[in-house]
Protein backbone atom coordinates (compact mmCIF):
# COMPACT_ATOMS: atom_id res chain seq x y z
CA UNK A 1 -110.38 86.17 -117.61
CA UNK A 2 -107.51 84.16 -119.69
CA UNK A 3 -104.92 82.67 -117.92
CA UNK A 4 -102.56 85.65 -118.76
CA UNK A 5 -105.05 88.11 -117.00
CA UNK A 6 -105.58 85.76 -113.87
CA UNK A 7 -101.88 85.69 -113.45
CA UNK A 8 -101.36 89.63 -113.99
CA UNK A 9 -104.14 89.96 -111.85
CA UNK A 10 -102.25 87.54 -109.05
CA UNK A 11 -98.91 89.21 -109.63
CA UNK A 12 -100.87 92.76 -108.82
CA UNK A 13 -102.80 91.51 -105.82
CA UNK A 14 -98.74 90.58 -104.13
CA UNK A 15 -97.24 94.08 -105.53
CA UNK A 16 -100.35 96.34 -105.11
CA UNK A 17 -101.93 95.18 -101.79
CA UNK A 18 -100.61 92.55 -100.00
CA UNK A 19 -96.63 93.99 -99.94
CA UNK A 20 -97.19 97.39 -99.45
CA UNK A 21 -99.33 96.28 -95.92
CA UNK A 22 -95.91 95.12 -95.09
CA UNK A 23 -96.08 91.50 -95.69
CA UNK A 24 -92.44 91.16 -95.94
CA UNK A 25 -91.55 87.58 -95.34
CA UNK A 26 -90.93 85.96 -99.15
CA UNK A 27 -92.24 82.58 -97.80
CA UNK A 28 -96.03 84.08 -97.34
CA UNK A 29 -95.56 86.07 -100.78
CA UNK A 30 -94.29 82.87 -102.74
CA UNK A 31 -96.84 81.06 -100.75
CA UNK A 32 -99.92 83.65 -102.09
CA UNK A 33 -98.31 83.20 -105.43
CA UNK A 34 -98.15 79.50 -105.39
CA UNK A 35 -101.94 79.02 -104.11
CA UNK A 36 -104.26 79.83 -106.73
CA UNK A 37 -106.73 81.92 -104.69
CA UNK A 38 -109.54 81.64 -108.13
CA UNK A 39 -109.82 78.56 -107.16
CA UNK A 40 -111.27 78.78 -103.65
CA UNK A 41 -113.46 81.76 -104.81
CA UNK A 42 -117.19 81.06 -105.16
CA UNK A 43 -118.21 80.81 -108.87
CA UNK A 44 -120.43 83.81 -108.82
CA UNK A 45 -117.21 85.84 -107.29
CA UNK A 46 -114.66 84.77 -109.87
CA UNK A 47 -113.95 88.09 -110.57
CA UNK A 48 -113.19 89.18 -107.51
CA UNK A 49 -110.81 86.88 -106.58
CA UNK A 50 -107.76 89.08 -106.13
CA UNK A 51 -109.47 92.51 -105.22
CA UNK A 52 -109.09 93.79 -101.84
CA UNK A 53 -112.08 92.96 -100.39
CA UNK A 54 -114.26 90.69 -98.16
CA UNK A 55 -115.52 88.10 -100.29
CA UNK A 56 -118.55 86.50 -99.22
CA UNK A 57 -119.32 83.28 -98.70
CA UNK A 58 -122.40 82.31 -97.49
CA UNK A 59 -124.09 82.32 -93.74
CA UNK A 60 -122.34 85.91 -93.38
CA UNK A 61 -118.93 84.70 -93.66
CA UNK A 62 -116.43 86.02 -96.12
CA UNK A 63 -112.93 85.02 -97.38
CA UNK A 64 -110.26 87.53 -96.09
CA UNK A 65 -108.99 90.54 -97.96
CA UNK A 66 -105.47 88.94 -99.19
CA UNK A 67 -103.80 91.92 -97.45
CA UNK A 68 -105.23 90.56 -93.50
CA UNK A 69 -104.74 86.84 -94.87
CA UNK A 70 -100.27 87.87 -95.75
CA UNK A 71 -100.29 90.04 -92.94
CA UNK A 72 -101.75 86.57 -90.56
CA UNK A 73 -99.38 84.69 -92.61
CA UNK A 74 -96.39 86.53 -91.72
CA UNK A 75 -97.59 86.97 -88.30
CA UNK A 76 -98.00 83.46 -87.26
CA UNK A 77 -94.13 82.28 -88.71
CA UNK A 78 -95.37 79.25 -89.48
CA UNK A 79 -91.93 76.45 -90.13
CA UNK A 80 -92.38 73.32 -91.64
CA UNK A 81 -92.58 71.37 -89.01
CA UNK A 82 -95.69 72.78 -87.05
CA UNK A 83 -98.49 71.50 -86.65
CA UNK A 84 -101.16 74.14 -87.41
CA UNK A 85 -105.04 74.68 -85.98
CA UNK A 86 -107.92 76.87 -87.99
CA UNK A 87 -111.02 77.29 -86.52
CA UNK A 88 -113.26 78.80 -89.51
CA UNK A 89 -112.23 76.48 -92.40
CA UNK A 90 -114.26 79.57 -94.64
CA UNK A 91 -112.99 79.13 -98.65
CA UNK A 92 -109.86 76.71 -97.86
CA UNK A 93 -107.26 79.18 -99.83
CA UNK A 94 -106.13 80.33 -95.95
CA UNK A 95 -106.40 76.63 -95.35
CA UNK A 96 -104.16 75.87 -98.50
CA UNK A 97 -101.88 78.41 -97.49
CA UNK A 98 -101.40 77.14 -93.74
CA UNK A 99 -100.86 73.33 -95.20
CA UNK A 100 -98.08 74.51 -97.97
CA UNK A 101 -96.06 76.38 -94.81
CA UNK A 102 -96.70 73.79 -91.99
CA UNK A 103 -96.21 70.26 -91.37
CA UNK A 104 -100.40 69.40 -91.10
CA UNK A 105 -103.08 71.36 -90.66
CA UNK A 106 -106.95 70.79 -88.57
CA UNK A 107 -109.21 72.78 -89.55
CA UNK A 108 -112.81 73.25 -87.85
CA UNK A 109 -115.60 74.52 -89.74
CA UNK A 110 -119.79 74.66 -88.79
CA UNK A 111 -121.24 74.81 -91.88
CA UNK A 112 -121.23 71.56 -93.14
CA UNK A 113 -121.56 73.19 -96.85
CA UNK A 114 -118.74 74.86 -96.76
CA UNK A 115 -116.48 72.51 -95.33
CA UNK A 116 -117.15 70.12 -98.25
CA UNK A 117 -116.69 72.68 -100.76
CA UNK A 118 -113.93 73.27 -99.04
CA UNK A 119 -112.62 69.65 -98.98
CA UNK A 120 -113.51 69.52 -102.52
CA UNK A 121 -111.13 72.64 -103.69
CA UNK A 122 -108.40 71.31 -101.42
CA UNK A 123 -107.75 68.16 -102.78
CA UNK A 124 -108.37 68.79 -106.59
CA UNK A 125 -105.42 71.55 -105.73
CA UNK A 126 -103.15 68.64 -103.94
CA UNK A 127 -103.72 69.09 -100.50
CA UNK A 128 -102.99 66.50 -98.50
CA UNK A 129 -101.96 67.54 -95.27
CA UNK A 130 -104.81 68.57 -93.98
CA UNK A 131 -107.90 67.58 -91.94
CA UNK A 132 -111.12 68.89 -91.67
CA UNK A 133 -113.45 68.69 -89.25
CA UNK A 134 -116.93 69.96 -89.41
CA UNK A 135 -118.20 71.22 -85.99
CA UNK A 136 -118.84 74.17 -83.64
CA UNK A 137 -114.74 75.21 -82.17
CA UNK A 138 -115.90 78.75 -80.58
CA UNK A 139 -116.17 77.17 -76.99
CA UNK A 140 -112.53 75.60 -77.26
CA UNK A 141 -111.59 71.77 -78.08
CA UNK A 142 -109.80 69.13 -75.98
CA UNK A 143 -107.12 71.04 -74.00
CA UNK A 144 -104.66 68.68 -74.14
CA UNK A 145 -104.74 68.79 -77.80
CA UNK A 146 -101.37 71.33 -78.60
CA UNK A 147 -100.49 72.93 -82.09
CA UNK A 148 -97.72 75.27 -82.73
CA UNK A 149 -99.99 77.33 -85.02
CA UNK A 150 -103.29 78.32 -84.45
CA UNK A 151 -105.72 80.73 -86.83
CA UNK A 152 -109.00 82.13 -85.57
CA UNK A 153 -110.79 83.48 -88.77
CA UNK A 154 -113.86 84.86 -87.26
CA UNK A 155 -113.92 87.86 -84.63
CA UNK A 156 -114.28 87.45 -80.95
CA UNK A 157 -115.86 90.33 -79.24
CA UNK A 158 -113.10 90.02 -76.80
CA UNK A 159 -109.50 88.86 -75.98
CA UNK A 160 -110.66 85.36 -75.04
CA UNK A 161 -108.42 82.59 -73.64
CA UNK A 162 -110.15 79.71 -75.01
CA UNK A 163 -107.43 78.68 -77.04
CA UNK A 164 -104.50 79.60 -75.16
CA UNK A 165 -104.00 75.79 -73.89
CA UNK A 166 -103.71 74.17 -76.98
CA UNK A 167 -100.78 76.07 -77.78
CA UNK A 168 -97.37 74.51 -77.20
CA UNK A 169 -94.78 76.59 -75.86
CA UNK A 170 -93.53 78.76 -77.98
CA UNK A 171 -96.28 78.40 -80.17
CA UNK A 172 -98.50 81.42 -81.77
CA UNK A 173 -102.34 82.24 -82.00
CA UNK A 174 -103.55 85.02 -84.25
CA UNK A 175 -107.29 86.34 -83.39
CA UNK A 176 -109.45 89.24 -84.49
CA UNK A 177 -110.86 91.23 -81.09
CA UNK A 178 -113.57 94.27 -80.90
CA UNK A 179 -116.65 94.84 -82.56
CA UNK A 180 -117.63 96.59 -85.58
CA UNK A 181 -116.12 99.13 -86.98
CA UNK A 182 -112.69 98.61 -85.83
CA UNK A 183 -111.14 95.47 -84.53
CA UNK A 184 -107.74 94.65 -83.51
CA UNK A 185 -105.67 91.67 -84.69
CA UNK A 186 -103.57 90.31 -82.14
CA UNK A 187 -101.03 87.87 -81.99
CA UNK A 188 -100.63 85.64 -78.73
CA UNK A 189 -97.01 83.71 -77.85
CA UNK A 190 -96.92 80.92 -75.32
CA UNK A 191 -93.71 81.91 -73.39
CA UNK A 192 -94.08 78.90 -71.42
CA UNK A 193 -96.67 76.73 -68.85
CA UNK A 194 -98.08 79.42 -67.36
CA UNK A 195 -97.56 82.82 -69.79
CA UNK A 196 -98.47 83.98 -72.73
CA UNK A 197 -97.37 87.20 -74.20
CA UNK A 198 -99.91 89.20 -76.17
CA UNK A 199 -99.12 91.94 -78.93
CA UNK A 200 -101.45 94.45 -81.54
CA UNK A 201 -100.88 93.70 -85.18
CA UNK A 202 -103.47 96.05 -86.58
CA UNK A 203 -106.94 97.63 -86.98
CA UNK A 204 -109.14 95.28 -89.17
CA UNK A 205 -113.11 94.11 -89.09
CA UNK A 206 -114.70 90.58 -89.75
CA UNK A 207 -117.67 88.87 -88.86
CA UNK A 208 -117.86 87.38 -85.71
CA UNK A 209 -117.23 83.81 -85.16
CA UNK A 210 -120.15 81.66 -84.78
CA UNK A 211 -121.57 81.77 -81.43
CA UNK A 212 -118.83 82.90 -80.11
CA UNK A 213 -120.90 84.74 -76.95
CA UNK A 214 -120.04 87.88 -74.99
CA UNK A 215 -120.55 86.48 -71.87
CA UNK A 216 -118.93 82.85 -72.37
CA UNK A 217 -115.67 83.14 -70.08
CA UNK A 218 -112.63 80.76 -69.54
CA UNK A 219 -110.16 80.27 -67.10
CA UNK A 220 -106.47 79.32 -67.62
């Protein structure tokens, strides 16, 4: 694929999928744009790179559909100021994206493989703003850690709190809920010290986040 075709191609994934799921917000789009998604593919995948799909990745993880990853763009209203949190560092385009919208981004990832390829893609592409972390994030970090932004890329098999503390007020968390088929992406606001407000987004499926267990609860 020449340059000409990758860039038809990335012009068609904004148009074809990712606006029509009502990713609306011309920050996210210019952001998609901007981010050369090829570039975080795996090699074998090239191809692929702007079809609406899963794309896999390894250890039965896969790099969002671009459709989910505008829609948790949008979602999350990420300003330049906040400070974001990712747990499932995956490829590193959502990564990329997160960085080029926010102030800094940390980004937790278990698979020590990917996280350097990861690390690899993100600074030939000028990322600076971001730092990642390799490690095991599905029981929670240090509470008294706070970000304005937080991603979950992985499914939980329920609405878990685990994260809910390390958001400052006012501050959003996007998460993936259910099990397979059909999960629900949900979007959680800290009103203040003790609420958080909790609204549907839409149906989507991914794989589950790494031992993220059923029966693991937390308390707020």
């Amino acid at each position: 694929m020449n340059q000409m075709d990758i860039e038809q191609a990335r012009f068609n994934m904004i148009e074809q999928q990712v606006r029509p799921w009502d990713v609306l917000d011309q920050q996210v789009l210019d952001t998609m744009e901007r981010t050369p998604r090829e570039a975080f593919v795996p090699e074998k995948y090239r191809a692929l790179a702007f079809a609406d799909i899963n794309i896999p990745l390894g250890h039965e993880q896969v790099m969002m559909a671009p459709k989910v990853e505008g829609r948790l763009l949008q979602a999350l209203a990420i300003t330049p100021g906040d400070s974001v949190l990712e747990i499932g560092t995956g490829s590193g385009y959502l990564t990329a994206c997160l960085a080029a919208l926010g102030n800094h981004v940390t980004s937790y990832e278990i698979f020590p493989d990917l996280s350097q390829a990861a690390a690899e893609k993100l600074a030939a592409n000028g990322c600076r703003n971001v730092t990642l972390i390799e490690g095991d994030a599905a029981g929670g970090i240090d509470r008294s850690t706070r970000y304005d932004v937080i991603a979950v890329t992985g499914s939980l098999p329920e609405l878990r709190t685990t994260f809910h503390k390390n958001l400052s007020n006012g501050g959003r968390l996007f998460m993936v809920t259910g099990t397979p088929p059909v999960m629900e992406a949900v979007l959680v606001t800290r009103i203040d010290d003790y609420n958080w407000k909790t609204e549907s987004l839409f149906e989507t499926s991914l794989p589950p986040l790494v031992n993220a267990v059923t029966e693991k609860r937390f308390e707020l």
